[in-house]
C-alpha atoms as a PDB file:
ATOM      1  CA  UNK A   1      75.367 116.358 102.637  1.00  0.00           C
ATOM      2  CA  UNK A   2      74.649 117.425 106.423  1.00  0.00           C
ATOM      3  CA  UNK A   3      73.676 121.035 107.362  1.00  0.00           C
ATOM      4  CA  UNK A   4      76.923 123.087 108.854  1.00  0.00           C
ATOM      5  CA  UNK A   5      76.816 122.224 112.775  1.00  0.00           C
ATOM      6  CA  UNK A   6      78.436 125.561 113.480  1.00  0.00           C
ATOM      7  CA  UNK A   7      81.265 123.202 115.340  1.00  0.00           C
ATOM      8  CA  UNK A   8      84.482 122.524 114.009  1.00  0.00           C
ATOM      9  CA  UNK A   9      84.946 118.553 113.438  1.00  0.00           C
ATOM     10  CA  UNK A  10      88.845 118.768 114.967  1.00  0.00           C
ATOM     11  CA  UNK A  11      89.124 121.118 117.806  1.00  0.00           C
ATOM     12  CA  UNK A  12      84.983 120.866 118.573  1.00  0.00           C
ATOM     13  CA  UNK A  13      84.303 124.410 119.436  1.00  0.00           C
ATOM     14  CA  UNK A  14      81.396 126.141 118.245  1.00  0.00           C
ATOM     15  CA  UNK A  15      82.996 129.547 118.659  1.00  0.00           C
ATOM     16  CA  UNK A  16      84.556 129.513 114.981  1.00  0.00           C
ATOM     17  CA  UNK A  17      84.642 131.876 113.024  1.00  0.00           C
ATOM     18  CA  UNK A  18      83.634 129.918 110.006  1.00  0.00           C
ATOM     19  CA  UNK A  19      83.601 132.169 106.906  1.00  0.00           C
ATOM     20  CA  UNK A  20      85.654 129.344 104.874  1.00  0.00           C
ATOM     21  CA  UNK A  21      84.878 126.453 102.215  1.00  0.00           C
ATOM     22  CA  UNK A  22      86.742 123.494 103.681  1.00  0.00           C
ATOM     23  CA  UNK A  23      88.551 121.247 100.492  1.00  0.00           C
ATOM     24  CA  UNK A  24      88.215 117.531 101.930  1.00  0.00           C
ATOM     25  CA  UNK A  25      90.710 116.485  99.153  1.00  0.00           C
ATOM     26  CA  UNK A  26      93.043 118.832  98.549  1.00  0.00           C
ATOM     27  CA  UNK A  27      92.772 121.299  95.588  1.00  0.00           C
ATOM     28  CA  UNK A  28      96.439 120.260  94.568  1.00  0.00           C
ATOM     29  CA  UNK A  29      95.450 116.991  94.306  1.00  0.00           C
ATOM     30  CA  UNK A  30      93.115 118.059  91.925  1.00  0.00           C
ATOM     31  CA  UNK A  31      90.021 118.533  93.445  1.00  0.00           C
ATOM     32  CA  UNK A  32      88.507 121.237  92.769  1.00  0.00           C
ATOM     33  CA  UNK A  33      84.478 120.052  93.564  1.00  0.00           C
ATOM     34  CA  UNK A  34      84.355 118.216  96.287  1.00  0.00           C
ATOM     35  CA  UNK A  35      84.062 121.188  99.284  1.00  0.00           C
ATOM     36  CA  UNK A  36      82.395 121.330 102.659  1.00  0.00           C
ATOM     37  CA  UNK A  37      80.811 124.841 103.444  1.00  0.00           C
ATOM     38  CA  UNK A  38      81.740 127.171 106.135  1.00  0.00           C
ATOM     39  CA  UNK A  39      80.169 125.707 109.710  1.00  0.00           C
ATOM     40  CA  UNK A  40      82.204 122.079 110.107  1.00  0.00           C
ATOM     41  CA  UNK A  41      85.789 123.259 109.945  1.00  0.00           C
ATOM     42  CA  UNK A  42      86.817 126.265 111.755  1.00  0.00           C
ATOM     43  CA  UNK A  43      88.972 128.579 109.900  1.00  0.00           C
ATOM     44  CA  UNK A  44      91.938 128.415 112.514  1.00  0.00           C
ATOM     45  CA  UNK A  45      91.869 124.432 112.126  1.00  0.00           C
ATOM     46  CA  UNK A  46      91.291 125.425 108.135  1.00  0.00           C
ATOM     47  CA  UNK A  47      94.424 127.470 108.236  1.00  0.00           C
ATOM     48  CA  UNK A  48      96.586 125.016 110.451  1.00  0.00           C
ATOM     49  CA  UNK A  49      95.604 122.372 107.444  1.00  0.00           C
ATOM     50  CA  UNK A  50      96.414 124.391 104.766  1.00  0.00           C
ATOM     51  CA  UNK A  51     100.047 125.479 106.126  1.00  0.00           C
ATOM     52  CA  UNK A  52     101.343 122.445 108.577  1.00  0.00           C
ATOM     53  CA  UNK A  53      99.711 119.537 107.453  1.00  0.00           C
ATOM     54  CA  UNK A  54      98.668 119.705 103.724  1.00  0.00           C
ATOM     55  CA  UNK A  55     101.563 121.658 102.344  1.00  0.00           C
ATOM     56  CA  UNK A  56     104.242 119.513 103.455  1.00  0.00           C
ATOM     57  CA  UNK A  57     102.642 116.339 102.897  1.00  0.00           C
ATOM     58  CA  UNK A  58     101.929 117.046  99.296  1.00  0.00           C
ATOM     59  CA  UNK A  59     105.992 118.010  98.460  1.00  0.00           C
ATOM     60  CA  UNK A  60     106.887 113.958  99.410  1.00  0.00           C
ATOM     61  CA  UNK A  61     106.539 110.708  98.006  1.00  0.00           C
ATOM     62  CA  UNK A  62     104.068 109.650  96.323  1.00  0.00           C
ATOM     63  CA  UNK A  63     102.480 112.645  96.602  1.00  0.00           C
ATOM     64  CA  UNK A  64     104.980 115.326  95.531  1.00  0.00           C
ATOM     65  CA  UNK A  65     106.196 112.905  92.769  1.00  0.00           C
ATOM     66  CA  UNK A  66     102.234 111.767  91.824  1.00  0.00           C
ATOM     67  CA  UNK A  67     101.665 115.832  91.129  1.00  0.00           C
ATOM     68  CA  UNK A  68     104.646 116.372  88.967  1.00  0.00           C
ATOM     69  CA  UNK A  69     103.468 113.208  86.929  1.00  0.00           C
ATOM     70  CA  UNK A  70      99.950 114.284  86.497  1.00  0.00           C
ATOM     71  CA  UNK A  71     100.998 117.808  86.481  1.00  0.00           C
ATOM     72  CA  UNK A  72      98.664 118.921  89.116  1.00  0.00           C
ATOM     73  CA  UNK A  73      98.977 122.684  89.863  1.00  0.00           C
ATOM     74  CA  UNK A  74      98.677 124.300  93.179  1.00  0.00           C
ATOM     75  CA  UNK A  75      96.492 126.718  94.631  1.00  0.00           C
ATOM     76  CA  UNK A  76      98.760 129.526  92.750  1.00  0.00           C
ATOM     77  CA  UNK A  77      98.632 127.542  89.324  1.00  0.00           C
ATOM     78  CA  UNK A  78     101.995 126.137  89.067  1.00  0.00           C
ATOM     79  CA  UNK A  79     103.342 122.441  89.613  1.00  0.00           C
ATOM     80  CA  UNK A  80     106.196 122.475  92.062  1.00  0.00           C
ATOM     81  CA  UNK A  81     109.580 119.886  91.315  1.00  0.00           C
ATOM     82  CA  UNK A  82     109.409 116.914  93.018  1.00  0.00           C
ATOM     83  CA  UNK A  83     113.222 117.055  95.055  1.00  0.00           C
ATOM     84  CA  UNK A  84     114.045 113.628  97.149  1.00  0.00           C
ATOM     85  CA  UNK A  85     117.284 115.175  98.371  1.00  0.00           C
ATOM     86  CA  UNK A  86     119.044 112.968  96.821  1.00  0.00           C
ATOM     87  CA  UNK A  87     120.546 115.488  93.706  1.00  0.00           C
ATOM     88  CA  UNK A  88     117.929 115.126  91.253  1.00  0.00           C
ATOM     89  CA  UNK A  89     114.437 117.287  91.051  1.00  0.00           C
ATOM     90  CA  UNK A  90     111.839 116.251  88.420  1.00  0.00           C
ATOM     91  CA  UNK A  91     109.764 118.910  86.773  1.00  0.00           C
ATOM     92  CA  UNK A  92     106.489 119.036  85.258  1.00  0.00           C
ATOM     93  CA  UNK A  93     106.190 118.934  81.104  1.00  0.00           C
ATOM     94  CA  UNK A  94     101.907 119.964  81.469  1.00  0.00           C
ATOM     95  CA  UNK A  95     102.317 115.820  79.300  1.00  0.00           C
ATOM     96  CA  UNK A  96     100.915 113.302  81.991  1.00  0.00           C
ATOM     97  CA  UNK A  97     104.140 110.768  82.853  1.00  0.00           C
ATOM     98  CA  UNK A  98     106.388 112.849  80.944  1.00  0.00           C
ATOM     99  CA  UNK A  99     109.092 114.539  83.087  1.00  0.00           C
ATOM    100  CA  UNK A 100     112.375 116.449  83.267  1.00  0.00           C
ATOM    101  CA  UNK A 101     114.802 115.069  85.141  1.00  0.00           C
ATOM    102  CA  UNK A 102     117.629 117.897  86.544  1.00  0.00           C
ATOM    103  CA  UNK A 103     120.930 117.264  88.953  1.00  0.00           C
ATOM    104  CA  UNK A 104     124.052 116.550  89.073  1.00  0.00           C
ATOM    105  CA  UNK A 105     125.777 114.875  86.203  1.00  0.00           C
ATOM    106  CA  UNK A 106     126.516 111.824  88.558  1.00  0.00           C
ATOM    107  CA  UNK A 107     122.475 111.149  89.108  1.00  0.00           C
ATOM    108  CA  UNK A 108     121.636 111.931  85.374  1.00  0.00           C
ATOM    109  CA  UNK A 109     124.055 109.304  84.221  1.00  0.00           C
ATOM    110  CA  UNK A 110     122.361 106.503  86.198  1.00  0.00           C
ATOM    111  CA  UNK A 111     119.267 107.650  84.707  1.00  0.00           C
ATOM    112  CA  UNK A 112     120.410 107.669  81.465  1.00  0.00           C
ATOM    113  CA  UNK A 113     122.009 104.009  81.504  1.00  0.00           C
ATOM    114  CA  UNK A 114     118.744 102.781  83.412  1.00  0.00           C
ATOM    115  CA  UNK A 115     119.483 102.858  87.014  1.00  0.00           C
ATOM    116  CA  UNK A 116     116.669 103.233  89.088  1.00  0.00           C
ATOM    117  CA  UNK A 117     117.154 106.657  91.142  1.00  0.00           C
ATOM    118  CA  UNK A 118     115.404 105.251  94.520  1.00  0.00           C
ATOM    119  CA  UNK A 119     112.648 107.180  96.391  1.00  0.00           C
ATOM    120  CA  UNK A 120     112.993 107.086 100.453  1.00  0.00           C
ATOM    121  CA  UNK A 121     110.538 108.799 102.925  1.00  0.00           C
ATOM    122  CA  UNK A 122     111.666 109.217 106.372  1.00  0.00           C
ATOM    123  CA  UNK A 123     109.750 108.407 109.523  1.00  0.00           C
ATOM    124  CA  UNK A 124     108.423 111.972 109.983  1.00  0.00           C
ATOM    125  CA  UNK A 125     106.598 111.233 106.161  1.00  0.00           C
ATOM    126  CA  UNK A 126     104.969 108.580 107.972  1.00  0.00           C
ATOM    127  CA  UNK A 127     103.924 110.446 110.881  1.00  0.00           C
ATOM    128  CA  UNK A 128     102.481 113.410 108.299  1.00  0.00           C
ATOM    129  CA  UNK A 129     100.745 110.984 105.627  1.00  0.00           C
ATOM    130  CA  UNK A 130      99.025 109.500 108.829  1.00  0.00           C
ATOM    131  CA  UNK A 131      97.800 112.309 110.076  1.00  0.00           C
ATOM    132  CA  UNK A 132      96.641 113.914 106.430  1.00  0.00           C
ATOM    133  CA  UNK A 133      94.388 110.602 105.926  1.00  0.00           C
ATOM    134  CA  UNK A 134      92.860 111.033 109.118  1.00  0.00           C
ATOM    135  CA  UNK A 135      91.889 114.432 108.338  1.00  0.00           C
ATOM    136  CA  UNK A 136      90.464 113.595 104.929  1.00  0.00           C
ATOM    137  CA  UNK A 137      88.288 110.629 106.560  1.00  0.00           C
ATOM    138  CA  UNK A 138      86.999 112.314 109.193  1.00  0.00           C
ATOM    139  CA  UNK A 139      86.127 115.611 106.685  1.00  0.00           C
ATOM    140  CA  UNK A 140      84.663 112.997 103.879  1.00  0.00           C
ATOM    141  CA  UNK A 141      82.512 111.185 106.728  1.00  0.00           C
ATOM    142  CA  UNK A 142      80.332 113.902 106.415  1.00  0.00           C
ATOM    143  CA  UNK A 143      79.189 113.400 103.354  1.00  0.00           C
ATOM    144  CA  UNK A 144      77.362 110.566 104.565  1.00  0.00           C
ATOM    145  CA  UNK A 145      74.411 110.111 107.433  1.00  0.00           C
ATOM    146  CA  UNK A 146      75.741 106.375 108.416  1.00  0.00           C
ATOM    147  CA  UNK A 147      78.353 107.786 110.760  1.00  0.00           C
ATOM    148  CA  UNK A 148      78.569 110.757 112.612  1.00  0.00           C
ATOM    149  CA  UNK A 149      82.307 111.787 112.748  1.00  0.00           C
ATOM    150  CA  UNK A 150      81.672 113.875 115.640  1.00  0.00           C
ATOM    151  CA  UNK A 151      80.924 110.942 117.814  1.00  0.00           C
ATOM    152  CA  UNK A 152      83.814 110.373 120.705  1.00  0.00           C
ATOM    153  CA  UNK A 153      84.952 107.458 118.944  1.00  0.00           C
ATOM    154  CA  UNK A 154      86.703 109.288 116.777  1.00  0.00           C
ATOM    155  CA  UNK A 155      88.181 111.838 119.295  1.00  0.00           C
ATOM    156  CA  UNK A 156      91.381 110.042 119.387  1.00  0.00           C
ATOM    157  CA  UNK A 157      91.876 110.653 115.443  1.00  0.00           C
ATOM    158  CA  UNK A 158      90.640 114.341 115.575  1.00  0.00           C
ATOM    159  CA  UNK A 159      92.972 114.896 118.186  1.00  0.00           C
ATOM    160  CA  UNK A 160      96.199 113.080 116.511  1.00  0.00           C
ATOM    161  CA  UNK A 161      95.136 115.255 113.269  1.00  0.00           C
ATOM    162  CA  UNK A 162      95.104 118.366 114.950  1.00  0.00           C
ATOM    163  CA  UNK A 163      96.975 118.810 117.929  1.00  0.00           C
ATOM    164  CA  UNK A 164      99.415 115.354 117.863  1.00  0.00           C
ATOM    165  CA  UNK A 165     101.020 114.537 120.993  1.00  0.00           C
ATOM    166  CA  UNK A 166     104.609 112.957 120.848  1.00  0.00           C
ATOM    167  CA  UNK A 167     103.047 109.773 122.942  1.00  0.00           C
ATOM    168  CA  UNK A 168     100.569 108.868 120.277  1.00  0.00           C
ATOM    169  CA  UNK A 169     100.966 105.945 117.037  1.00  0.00           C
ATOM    170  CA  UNK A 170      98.560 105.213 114.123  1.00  0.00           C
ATOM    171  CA  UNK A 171      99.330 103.085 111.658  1.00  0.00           C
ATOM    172  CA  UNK A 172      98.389 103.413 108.419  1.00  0.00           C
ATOM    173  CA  UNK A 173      98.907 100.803 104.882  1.00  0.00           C
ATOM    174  CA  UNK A 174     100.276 101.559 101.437  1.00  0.00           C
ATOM    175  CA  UNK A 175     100.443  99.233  98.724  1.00  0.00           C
ATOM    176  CA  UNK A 176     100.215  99.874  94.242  1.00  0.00           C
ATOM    177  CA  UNK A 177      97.297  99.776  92.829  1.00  0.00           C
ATOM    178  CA  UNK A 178      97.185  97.250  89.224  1.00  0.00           C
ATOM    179  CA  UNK A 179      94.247  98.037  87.664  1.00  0.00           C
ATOM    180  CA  UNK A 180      94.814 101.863  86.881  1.00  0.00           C
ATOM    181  CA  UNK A 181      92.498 101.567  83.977  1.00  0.00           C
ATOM    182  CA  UNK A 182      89.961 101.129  86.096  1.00  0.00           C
ATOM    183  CA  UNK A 183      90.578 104.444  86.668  1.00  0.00           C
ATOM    184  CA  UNK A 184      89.467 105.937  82.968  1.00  0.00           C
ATOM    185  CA  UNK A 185      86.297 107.471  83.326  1.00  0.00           C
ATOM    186  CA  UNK A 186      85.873 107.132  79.538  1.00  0.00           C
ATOM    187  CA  UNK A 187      87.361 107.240  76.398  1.00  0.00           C
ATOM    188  CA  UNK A 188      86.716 110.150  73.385  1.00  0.00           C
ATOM    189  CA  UNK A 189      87.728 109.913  69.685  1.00  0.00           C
ATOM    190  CA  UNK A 190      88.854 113.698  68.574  1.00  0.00           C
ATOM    191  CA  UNK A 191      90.408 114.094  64.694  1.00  0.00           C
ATOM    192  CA  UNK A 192      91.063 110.048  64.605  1.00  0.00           C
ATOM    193  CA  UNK A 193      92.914 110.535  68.236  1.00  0.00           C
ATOM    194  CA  UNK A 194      91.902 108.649  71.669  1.00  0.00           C
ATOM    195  CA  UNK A 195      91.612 111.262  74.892  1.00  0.00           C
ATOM    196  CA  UNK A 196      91.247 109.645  77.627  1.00  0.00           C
ATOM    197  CA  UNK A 197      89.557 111.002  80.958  1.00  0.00           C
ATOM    198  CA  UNK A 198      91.573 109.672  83.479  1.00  0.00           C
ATOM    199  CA  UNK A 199      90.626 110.073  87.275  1.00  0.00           C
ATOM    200  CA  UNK A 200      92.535 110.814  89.912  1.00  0.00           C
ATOM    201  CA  UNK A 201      91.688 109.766  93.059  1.00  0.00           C
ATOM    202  CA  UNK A 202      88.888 107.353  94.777  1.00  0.00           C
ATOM    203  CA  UNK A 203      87.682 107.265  98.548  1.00  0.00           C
ATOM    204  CA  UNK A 204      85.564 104.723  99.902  1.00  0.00           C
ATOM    205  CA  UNK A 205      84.927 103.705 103.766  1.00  0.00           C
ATOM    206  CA  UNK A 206      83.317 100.698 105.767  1.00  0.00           C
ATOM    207  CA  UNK A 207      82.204  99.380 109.108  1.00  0.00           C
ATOM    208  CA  UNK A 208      84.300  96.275 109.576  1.00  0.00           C
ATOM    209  CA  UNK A 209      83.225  93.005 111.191  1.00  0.00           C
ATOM    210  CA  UNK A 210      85.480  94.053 114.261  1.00  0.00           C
ATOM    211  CA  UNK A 211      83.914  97.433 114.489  1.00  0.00           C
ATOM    212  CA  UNK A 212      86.695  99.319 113.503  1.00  0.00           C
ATOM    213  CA  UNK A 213      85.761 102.286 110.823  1.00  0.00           C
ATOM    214  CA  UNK A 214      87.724 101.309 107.554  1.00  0.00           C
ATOM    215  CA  UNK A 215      89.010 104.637 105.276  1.00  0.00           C
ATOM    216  CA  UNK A 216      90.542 103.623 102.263  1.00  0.00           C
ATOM    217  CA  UNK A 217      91.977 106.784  99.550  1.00  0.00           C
ATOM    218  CA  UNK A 218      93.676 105.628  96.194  1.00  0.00           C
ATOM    219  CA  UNK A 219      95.535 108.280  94.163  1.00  0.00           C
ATOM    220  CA  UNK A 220      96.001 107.125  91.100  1.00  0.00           C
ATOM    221  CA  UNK A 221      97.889 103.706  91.471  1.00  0.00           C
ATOM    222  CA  UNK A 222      98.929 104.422  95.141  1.00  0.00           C
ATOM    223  CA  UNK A 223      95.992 102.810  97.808  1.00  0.00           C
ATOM    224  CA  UNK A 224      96.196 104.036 101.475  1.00  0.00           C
ATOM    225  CA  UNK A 225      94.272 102.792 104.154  1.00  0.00           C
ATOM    226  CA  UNK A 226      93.831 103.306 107.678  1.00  0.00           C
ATOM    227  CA  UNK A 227      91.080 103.034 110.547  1.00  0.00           C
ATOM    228  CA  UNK A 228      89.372 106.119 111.747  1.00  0.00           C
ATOM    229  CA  UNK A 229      88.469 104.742 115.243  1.00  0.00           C
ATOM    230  CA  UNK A 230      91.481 103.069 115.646  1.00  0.00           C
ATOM    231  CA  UNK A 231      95.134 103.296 115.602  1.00  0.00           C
ATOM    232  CA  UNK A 232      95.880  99.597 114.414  1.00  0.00           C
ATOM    233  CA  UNK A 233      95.117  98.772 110.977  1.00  0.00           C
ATOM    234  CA  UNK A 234      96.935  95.384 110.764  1.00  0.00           C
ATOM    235  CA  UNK A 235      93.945  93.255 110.586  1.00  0.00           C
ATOM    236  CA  UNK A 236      92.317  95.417 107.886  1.00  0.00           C
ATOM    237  CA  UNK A 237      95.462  95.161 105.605  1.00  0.00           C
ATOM    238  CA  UNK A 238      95.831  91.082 105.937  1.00  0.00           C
ATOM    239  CA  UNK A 239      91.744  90.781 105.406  1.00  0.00           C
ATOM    240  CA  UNK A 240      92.073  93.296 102.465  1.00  0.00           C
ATOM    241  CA  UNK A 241      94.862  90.895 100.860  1.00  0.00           C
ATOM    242  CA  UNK A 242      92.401  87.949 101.047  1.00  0.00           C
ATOM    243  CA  UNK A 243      89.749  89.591  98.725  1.00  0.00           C
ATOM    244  CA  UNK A 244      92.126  91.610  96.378  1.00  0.00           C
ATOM    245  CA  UNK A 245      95.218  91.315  94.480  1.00  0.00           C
ATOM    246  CA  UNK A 246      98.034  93.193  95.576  1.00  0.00           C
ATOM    247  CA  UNK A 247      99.571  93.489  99.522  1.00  0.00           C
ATOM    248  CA  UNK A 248      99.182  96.601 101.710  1.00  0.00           C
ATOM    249  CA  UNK A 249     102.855  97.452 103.814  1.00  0.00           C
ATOM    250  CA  UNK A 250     101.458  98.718 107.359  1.00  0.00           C
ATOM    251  CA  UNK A 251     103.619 101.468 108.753  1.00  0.00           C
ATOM    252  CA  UNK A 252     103.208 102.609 112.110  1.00  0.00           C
ATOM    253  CA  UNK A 253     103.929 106.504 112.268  1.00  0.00           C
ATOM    254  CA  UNK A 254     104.784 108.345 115.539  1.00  0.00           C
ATOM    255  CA  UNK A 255     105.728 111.408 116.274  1.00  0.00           C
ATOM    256  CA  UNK A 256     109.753 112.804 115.013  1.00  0.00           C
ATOM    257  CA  UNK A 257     110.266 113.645 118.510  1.00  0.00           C
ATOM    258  CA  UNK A 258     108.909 110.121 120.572  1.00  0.00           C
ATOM    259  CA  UNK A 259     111.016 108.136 122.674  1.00  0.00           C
END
């Protein structure tokens, strides 16, 4: 870990103030370790996070419906439905993959003879989940001394992450992760019972051949990746499916209100 610069890692002024602990991973994703101390994230960039970016991106797909699952709480302790505005909310148990389903009778019959009820996500989704991975790389960068994410080739994601023009496109790939028991920390026998310790999320980035800056983020089966230095992340996705098992989709998110 880095010593605080004393200048904020999105908007780059050194006037702050910075009296706040910075989550890199949200704590309603479940992280609740993981923090950056007051002096790289201002606290009006902190609070512009908390309320416009993080907050709505965490109430979608797979998010939203991810938290529900796992039941994740929030910052005030409770797990909020997952709604898909389609008629139906699912709500939390406190059981991992155990859910109630509530609607209109319509929606609960399909369930109930085994239709799938499908999950959408509109173009704006794109544009947010985007911008939230952006802002986790950059933040989790500085946990490491191999790149500096205050270097200018990274303005152009700072910038989309914290003041997004309508002009401006990243892309960013999604694909399901098989191997969630890779995932299981370990296992514990209690009175003849199996508890497992399951984890929830993984980060990892990498310098790639092409000199683009590589950020991948799984939550739980659900792998994101993106470039940090660059909007295009085609080439990462179609090299990625040559050493692994499963496909990455690339989506290319712009702003609700572009042309």
């Amino acid at each position: 870990m880095r010593s605080p610069t004393n200048k904020c890692l999105f908007c780059l002024a050194g006037a702050g103030p910075f009296t706040r602990d910075e989550h890199p991973i949200p704590e309603s994703l479940g992280n609740d370790k993981l923090l950056l101390p007051p002096g790289f994230v201002c606290d009006p960039c902190n609070q512009y996070f908390g309320s416009k970016l993080e907050q709505p991106v965490l109430s979608i797909a797979p998010f939203g419906l991810e938290r529900v699952k796992l039941s994740v709480p929030n910052k005030k302790g409770r797990v909020p439905p997952f709604r898909d505005g389609h008629g139906y909310a699912l709500h939390s148990t406190s059981y991992r993959d155990v859910v109630i389903l509530t609607g209109q009778k319509p929606i609960l019959d399909a369930a109930m003879t085994g239709r799938i009820i499908s999950i959408s996500r509109a173009p704006n989704e794109d544009w947010l989940i985007a911008r939230f991975l952006l802002k986790m790389g950059l933040e989790l960068m500085l946990f490491t001394d191999e790149v500096d994410p205050y270097a200018p080739q990274f303005d152009a994601a700072r910038h989309l992450a914290r003041v997004p023009g309508t002009a401006a496109t990243w892309q960013y790939a999604l694909g399901r992760y098989p191997r969630r028991d890779d995932l299981i920390n370990h296992e514990t026998e209690r009175n003849c019972e199996t508890w497992i310790d399951e984890q929830l999320y993984q980060y990892s980035a990498g310098v790639m051949p092409t000199g683009e800056l590589g950020f991948a983020f799984l939550y739980r089966d659900h792998y994101f990746a993106t470039n940090l230095n660059s909007p295009e992340c085609e080439q990462y996705a179609r090299q990625f499916e040559i050493l692994n098992e499963f496909q990455l989709t690339v989506f290319t998110a712009k702003h609700p209100n572009a042309a």
